[in-house]
N, C-alpha and C. Protein backbone atom coordinates (compact mmCIF):
# COMPACT_ATOMS: atom_id res chain seq x y z
N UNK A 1 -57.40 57.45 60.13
CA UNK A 1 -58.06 58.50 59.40
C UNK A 1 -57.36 59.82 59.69
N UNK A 2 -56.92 60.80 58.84
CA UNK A 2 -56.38 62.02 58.46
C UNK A 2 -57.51 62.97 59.65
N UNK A 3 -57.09 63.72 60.17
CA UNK A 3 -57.77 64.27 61.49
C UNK A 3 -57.94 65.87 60.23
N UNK A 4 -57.00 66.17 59.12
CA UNK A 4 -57.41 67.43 58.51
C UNK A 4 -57.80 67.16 57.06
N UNK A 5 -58.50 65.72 56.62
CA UNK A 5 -59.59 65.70 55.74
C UNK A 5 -60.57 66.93 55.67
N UNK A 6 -60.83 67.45 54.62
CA UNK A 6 -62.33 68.04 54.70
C UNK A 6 -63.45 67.55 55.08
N UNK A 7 -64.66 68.58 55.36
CA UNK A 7 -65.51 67.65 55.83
C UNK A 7 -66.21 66.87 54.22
N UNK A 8 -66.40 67.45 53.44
CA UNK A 8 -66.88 67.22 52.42
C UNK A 8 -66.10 65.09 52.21
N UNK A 9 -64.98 65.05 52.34
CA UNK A 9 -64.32 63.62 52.25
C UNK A 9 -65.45 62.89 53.64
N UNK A 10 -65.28 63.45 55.14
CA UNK A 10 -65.16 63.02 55.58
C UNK A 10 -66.72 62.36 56.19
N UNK A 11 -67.72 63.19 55.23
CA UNK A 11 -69.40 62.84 54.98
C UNK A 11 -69.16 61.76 53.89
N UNK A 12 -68.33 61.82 53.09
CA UNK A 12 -68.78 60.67 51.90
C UNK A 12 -68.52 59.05 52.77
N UNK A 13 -67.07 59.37 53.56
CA UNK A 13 -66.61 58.47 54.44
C UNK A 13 -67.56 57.88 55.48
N UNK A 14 -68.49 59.11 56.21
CA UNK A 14 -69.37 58.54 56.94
C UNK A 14 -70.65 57.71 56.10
N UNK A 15 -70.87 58.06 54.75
CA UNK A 15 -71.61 57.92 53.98
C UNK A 15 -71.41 56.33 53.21
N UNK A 16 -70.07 55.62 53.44
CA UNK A 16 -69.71 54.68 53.08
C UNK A 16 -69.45 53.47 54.56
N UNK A 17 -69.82 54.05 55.72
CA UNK A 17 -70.12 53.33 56.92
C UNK A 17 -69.03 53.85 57.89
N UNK A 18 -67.88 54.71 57.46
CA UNK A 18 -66.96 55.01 58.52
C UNK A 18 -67.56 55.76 59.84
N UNK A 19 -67.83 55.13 60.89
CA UNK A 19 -68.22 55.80 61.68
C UNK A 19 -67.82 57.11 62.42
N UNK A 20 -66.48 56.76 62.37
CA UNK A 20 -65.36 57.42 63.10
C UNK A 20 -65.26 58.82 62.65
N UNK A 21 -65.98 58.63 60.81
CA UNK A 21 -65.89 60.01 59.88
C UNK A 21 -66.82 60.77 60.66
N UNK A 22 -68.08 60.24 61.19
CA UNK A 22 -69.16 61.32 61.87
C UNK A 22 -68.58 61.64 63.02
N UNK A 23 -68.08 61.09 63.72
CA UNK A 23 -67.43 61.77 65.28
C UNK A 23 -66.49 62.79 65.09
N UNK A 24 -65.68 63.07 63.74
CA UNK A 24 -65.06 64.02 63.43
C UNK A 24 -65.81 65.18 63.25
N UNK A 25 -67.07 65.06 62.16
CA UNK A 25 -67.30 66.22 61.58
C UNK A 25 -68.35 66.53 62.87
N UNK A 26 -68.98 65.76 63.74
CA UNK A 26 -70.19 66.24 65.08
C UNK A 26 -68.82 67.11 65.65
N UNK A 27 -67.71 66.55 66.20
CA UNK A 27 -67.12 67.52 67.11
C UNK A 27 -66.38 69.08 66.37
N UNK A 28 -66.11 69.07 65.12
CA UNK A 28 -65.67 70.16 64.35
C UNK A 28 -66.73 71.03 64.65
N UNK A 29 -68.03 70.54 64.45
CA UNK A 29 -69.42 71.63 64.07
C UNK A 29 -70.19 71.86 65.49
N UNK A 30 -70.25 70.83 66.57
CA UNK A 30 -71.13 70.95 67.22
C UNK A 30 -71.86 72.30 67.78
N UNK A 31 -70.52 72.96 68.06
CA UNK A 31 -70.06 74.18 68.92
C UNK A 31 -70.98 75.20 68.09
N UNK A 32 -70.59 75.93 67.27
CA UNK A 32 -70.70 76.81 66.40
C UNK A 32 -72.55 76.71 66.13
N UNK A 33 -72.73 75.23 65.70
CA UNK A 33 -74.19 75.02 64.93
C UNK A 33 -74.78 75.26 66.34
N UNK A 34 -74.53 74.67 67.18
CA UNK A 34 -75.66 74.62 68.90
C UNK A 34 -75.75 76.21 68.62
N UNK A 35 -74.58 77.13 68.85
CA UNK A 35 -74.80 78.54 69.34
C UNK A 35 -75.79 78.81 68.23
N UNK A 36 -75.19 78.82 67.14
CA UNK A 36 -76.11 79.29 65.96
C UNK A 36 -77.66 78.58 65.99
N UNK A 37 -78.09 77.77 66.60
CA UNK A 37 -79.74 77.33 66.43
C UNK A 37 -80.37 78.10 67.73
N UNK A 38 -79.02 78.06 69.21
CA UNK A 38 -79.49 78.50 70.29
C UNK A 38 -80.10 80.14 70.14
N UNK A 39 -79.33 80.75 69.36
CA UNK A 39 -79.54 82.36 69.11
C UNK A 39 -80.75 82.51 68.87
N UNK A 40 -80.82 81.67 67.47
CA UNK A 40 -82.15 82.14 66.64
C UNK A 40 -83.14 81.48 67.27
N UNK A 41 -83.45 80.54 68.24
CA UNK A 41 -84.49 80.11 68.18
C UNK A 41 -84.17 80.33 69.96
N UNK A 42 -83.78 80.86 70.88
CA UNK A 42 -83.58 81.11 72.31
C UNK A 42 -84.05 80.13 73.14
N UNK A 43 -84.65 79.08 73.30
CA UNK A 43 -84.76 78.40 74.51
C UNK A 43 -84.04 76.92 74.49
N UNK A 44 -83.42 76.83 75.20
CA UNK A 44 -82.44 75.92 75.36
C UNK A 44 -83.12 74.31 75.09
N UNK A 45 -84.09 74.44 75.52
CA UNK A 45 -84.99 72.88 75.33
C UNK A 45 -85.32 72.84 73.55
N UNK A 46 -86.19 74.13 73.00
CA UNK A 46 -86.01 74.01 71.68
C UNK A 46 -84.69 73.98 70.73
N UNK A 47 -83.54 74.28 71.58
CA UNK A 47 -82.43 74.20 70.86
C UNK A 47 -81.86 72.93 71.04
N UNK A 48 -81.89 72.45 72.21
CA UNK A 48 -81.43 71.32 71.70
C UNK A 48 -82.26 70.18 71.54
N UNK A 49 -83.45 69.84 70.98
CA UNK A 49 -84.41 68.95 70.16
C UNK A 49 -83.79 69.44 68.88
N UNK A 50 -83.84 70.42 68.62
CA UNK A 50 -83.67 70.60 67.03
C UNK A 50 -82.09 70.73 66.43
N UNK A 51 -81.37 70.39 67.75
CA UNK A 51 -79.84 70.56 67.13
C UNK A 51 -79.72 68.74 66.83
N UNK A 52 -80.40 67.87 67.59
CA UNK A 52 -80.65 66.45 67.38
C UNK A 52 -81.41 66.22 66.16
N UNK A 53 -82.15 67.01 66.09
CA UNK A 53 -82.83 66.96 64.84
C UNK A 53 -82.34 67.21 63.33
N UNK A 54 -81.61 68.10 63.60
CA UNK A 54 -80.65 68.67 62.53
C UNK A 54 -79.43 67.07 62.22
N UNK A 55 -78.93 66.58 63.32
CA UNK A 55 -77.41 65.72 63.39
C UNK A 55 -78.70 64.29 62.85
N UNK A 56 -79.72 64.21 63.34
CA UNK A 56 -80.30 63.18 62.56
C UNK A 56 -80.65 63.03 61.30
N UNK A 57 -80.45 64.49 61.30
CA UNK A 57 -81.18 64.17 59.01
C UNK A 57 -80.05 64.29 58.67
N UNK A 58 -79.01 64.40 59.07
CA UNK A 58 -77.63 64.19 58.77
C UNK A 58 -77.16 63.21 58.69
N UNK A 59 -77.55 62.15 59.76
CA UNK A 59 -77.34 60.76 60.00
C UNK A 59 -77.81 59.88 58.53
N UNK A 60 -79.23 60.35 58.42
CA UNK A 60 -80.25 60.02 57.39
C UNK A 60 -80.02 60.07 56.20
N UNK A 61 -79.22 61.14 56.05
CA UNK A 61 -78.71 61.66 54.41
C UNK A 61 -77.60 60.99 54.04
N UNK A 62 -76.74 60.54 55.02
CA UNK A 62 -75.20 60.51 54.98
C UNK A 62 -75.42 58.88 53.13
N UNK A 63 -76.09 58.40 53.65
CA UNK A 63 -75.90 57.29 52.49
C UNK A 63 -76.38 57.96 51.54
N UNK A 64 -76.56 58.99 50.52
CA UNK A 64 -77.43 59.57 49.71
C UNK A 64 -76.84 60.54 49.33
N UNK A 65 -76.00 61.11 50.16
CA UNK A 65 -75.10 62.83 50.28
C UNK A 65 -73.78 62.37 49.11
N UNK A 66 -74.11 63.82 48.34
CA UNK A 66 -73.32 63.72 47.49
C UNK A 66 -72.66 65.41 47.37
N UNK A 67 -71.16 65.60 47.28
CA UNK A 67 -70.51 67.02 47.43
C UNK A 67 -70.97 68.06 46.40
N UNK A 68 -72.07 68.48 46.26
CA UNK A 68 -72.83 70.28 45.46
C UNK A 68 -72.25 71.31 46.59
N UNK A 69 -72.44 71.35 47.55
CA UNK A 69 -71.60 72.27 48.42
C UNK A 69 -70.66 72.36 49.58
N UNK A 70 -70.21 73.24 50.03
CA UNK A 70 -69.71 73.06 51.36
C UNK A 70 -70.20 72.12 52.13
N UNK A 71 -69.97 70.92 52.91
CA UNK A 71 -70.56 70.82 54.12
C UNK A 71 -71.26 71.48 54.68
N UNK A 72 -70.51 72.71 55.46
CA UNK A 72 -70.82 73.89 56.50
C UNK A 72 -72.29 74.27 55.58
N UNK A 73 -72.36 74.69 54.72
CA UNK A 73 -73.25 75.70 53.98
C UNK A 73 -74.64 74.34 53.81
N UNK A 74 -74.30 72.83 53.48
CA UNK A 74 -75.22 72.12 53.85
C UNK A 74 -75.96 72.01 55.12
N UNK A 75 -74.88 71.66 55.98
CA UNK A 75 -75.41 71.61 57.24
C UNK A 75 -76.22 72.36 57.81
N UNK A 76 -75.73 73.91 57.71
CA UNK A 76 -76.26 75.04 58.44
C UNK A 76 -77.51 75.10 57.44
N UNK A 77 -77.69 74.76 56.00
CA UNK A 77 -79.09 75.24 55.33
C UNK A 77 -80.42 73.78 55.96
N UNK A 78 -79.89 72.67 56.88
CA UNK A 78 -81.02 71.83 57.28
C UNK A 78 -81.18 72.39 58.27
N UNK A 79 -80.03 73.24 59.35
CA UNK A 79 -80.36 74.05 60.61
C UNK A 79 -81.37 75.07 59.66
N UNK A 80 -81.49 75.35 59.03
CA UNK A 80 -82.15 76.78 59.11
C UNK A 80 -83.71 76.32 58.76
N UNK A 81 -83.89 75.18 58.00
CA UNK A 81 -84.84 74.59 57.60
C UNK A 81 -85.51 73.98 58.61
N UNK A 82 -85.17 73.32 59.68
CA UNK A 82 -85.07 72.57 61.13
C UNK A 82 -86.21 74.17 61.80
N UNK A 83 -85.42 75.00 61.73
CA UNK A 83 -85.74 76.03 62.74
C UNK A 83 -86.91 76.81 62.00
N UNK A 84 -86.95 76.97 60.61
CA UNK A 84 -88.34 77.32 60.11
C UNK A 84 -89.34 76.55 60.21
N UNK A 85 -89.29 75.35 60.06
CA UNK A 85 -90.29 74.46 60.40
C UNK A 85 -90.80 74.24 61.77
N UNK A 86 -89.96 74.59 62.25
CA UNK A 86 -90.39 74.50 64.07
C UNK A 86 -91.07 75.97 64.41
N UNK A 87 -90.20 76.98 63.74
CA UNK A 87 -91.63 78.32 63.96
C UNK A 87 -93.21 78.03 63.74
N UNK A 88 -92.93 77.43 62.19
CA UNK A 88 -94.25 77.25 61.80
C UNK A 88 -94.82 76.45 62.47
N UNK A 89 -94.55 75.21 62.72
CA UNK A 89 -95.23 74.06 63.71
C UNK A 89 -95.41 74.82 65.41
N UNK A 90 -94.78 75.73 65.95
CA UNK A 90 -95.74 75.88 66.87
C UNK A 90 -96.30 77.26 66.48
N UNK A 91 -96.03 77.90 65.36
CA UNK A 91 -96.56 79.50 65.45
C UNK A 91 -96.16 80.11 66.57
N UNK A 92 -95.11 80.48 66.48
CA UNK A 92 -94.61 81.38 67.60
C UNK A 92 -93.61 82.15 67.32
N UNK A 93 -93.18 83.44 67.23
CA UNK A 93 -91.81 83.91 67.19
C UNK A 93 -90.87 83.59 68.42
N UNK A 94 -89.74 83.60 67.78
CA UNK A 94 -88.11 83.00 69.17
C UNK A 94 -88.39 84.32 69.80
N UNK A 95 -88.04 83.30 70.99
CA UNK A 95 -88.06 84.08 72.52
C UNK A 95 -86.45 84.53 72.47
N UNK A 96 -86.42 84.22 74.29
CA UNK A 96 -85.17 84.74 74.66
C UNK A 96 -84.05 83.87 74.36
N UNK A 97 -83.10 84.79 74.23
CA UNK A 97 -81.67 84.41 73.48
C UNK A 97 -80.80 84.00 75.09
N UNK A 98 -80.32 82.68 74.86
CA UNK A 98 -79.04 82.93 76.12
C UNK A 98 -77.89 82.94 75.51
N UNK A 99 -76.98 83.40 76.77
CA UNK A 99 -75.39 83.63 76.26
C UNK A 99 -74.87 82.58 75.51
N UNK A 100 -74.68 81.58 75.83
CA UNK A 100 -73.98 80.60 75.07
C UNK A 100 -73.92 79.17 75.86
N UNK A 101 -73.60 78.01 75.44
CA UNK A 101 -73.88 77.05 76.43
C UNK A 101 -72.64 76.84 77.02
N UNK A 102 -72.65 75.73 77.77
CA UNK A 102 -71.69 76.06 78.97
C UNK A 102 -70.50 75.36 77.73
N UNK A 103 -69.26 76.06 78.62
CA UNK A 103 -68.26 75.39 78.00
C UNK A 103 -68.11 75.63 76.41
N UNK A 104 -69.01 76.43 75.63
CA UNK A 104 -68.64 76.54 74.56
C UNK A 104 -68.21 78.32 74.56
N UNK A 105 -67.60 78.64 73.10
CA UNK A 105 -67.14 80.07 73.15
C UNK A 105 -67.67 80.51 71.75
N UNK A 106 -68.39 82.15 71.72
CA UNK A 106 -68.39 82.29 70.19
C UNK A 106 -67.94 83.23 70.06
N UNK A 107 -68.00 83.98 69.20
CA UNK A 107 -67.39 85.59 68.60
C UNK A 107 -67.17 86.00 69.44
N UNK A 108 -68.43 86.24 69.78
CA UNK A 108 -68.69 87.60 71.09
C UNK A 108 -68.28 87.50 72.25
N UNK A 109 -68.06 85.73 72.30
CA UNK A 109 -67.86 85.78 73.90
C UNK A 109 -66.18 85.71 73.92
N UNK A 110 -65.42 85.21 72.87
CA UNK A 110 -64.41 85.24 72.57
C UNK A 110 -63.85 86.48 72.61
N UNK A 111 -64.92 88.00 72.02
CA UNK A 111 -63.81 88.98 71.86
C UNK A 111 -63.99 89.43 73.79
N UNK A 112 -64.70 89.24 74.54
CA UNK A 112 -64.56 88.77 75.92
C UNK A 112 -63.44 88.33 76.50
N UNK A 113 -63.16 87.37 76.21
CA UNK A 113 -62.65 86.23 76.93
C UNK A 113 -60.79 86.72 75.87
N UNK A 114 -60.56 87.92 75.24
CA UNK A 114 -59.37 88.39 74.76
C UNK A 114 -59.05 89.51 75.83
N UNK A 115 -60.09 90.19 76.92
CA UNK A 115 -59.91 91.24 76.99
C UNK A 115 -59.93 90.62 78.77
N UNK A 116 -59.94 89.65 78.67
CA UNK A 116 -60.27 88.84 80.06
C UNK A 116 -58.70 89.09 81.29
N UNK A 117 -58.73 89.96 82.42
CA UNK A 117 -57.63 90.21 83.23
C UNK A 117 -58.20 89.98 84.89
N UNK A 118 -56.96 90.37 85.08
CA UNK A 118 -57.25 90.07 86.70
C UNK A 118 -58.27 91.09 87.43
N UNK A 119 -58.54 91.71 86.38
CA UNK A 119 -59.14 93.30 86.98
C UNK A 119 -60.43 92.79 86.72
N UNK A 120 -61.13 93.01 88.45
CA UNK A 120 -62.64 92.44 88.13
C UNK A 120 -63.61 93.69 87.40
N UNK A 121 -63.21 94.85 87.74
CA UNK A 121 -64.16 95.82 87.26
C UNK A 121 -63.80 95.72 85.74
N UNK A 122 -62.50 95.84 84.97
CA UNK A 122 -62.50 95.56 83.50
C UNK A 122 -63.74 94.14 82.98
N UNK A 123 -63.33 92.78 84.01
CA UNK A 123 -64.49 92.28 84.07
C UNK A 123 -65.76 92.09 83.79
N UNK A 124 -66.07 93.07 84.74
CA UNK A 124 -67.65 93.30 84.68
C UNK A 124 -68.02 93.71 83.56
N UNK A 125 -67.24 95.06 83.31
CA UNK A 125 -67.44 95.72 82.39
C UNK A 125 -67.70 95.25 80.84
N UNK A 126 -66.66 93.87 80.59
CA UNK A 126 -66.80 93.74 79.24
C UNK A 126 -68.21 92.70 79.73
N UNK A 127 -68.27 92.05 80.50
CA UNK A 127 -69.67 90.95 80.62
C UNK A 127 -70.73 91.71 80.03
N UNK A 128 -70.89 92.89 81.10
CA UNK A 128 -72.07 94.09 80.51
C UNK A 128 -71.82 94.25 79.42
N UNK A 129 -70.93 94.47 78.53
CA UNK A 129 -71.28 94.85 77.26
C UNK A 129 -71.47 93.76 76.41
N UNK A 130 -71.04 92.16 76.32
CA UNK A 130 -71.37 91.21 75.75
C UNK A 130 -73.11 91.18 76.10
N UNK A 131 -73.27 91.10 77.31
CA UNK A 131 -74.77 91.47 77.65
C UNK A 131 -75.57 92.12 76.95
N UNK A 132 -75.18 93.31 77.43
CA UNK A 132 -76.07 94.14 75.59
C UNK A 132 -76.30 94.07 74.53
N UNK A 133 -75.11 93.54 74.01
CA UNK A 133 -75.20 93.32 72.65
C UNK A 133 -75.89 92.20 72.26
N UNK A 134 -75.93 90.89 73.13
CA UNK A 134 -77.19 89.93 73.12
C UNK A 134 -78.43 89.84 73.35
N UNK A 135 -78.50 91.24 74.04
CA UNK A 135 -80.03 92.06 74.44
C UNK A 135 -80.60 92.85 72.91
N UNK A 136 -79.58 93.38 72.53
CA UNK A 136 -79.70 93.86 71.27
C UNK A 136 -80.12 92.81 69.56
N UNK A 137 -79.09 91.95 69.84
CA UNK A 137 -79.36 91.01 68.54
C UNK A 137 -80.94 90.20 68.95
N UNK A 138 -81.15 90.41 70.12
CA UNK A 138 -82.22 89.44 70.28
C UNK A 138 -83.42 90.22 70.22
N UNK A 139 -83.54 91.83 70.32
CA UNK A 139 -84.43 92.46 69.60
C UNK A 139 -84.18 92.47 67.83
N UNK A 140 -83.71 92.36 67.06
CA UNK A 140 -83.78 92.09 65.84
C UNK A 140 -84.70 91.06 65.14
N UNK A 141 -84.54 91.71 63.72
CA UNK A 141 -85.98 90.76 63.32
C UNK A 141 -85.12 89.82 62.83
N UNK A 142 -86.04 88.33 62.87
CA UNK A 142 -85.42 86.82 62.93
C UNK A 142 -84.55 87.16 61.98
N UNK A 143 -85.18 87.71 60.43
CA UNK A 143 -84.42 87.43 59.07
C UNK A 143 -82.96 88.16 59.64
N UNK A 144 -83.07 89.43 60.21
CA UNK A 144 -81.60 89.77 60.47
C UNK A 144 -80.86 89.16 61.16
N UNK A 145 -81.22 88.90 62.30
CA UNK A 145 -80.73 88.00 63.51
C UNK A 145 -79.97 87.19 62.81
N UNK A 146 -80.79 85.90 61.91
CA UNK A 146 -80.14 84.78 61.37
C UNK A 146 -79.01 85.33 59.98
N UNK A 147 -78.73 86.45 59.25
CA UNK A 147 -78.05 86.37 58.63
C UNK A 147 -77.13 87.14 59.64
N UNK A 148 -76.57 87.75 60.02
CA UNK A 148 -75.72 88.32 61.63
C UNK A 148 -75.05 87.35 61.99
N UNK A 149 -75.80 86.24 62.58
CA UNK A 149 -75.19 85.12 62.82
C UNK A 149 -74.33 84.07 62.23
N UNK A 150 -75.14 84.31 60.99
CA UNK A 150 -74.40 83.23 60.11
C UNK A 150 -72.99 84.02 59.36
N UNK A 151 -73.11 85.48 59.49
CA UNK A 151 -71.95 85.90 59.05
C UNK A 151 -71.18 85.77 59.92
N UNK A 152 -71.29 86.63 61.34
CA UNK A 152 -70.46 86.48 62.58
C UNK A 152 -70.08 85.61 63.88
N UNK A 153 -71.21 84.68 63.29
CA UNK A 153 -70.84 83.56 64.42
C UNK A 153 -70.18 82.43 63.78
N UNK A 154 -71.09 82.14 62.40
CA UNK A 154 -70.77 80.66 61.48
C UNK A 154 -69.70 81.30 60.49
N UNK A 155 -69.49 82.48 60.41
CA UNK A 155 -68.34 83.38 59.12
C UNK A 155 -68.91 82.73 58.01
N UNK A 156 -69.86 82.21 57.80
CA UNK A 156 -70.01 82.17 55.88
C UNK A 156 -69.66 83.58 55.78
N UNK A 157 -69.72 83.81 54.36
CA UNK A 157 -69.50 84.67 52.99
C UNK A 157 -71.19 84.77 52.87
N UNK A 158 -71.53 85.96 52.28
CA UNK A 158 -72.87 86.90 52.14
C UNK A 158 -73.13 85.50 51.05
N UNK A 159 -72.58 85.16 49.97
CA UNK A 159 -72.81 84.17 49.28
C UNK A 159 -73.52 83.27 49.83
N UNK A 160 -72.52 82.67 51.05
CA UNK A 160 -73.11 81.23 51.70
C UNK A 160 -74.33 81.49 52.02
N UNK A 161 -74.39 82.21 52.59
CA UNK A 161 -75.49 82.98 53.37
C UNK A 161 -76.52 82.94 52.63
N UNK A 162 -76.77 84.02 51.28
CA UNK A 162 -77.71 83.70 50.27
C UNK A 162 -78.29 82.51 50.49
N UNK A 163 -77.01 81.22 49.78
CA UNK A 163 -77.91 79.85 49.55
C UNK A 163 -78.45 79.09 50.77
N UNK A 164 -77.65 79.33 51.73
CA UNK A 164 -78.04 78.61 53.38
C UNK A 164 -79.80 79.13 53.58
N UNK A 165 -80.18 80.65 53.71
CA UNK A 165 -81.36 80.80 53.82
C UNK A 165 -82.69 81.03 52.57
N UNK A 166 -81.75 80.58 51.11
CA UNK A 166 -82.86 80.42 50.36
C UNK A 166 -83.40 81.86 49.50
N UNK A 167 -82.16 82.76 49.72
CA UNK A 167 -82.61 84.10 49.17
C UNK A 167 -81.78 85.06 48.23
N UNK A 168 -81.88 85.94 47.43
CA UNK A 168 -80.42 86.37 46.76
C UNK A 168 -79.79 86.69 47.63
N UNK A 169 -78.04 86.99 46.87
CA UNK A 169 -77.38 87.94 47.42
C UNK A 169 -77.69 88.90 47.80
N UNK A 170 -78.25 89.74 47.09
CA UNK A 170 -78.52 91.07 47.67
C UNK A 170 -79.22 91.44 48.67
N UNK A 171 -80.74 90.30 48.68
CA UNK A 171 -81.41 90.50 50.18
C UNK A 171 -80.69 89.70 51.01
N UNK A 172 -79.32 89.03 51.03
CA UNK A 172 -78.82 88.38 52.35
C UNK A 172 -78.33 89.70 52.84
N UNK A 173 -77.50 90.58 51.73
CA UNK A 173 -76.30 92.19 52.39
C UNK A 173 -77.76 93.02 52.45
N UNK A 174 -78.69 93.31 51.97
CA UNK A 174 -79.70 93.92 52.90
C UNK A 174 -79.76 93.92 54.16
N UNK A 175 -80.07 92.21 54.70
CA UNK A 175 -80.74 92.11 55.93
C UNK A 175 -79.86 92.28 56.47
N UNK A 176 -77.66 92.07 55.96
CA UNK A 176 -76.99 92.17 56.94
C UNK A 176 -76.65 93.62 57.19
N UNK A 177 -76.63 94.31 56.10
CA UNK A 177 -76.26 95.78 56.48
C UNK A 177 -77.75 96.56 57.91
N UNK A 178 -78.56 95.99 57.27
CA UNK A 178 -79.82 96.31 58.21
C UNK A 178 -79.80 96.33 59.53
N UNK A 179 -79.43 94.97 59.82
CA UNK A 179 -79.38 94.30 61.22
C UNK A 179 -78.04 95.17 61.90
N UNK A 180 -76.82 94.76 61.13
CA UNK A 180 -75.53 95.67 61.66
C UNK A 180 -76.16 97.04 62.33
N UNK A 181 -76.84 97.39 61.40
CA UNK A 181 -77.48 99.46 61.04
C UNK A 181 -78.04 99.61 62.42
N UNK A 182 -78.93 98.72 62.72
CA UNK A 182 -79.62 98.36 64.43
C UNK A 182 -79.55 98.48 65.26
N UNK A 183 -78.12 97.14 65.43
CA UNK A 183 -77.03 96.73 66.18
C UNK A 183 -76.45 97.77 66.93
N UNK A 184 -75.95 98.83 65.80
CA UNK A 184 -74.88 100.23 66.03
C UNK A 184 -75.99 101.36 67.08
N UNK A 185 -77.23 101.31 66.13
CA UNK A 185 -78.18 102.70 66.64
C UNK A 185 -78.46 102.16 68.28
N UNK A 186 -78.40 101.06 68.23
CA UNK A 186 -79.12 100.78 69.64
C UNK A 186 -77.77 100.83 70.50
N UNK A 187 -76.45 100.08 70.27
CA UNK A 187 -75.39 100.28 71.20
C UNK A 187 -75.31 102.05 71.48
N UNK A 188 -75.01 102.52 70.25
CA UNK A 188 -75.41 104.05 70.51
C UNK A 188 -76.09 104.48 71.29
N UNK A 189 -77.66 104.21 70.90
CA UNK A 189 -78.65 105.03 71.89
C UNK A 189 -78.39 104.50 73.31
N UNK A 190 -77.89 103.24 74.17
CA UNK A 190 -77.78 103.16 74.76
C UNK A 190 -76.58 103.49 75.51
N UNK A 191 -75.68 103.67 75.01
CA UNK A 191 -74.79 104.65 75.45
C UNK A 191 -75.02 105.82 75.69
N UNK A 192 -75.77 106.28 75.17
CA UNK A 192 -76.45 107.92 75.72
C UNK A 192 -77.34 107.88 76.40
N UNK A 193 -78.01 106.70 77.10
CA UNK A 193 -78.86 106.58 78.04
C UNK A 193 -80.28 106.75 77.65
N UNK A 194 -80.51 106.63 75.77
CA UNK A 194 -81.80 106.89 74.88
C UNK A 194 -82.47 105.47 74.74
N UNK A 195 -82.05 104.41 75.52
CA UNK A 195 -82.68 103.48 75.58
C UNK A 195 -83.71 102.85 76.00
């Protein structure tokens, strides 16, 4: 099997019994989708029930799945569905956000891990500020949070985005200009110690 199939081939493939096709597209996505369910929904036990949950209706669909969109933009719209349904089923808003799970890397921790030297105080320094800024996205409201993410962690297009959470274009660049708008006032105010 072609290791740079799309995923879109490589679901029909799993979809026709290739097993081997799902071990491709679980390890392409795992990374990215875990961070992205871990964010929005913060506790590590609810994240990962529902990242199993998500790879099972995946499992479920695979004989039935037919190419209308991206993969990615499929996948991530049963994560998002996964994670609304689990608000509603316990009534609760997401708690706390952690950094990332072990061994994996995302945006943020990546633009980190560019600036990463022998110098422990440069160090610290960028940790603290990845810190904040996860202190920050995790005060945001869910709707922003989750389009933030899905732009800057998962890189859809404001498009994808739209159809992934079910809403126009225009309220996806709302919530993202919004959330960004936030993002900035609060790194700000906290840089001036208005925090």
């Amino acid at each position: 099997m072609d290791a740079q199939q799309p995923d879109e081939a490589l679901m029909l493939l799993y979809g026709a019994g290739d097993t081997g096709a799902f071990e491709m597209l679980y390890h392409r996505h795992k990374g990215g989708l875990y961070r992205y369910m871990q964010r929005n929904i913060g506790s590590i036990l609810d994240a990962d029930e529902l990242f199993q949950e998500v790879w099972a209706k995946v499992i479920n669909a695979a004989s039935g799945y037919q190419v209308s969109a991206k993969f990615t933009t499929w996948l991530y719209t049963i994560a998002h569905n996964c994670i609304i349904d689990s608000i509603r089923k316990h009534q609760h808003a997401p708690t706390a956000l952690t950094v990332h799970a072990e061994g994996e890397e995302s945006e943020i921790n990546e633009l980190a891990s560019e600036r990463n030297t022998d110098n422990p105080l440069i160090n610290a320094s960028v940790g603290q500020q990845v810190d904040r800024m996860l202190h920050f996205l995790k005060a945001l409201p869910m709707d922003q949070r989750e389009v933030f993410l899905l732009k800057h962690e998962a890189g859809f297009s404001v498009a994808e985005i739209a159809g992934i959470i079910g809403v126009g274009e225009e309220t996806a660049k709302t919530r993202l200009r919004y959330g960004m708008k936030k993002l900035r006032t609060a790194m700000v105010n906290d840089e001036k110690g208005e925090a």
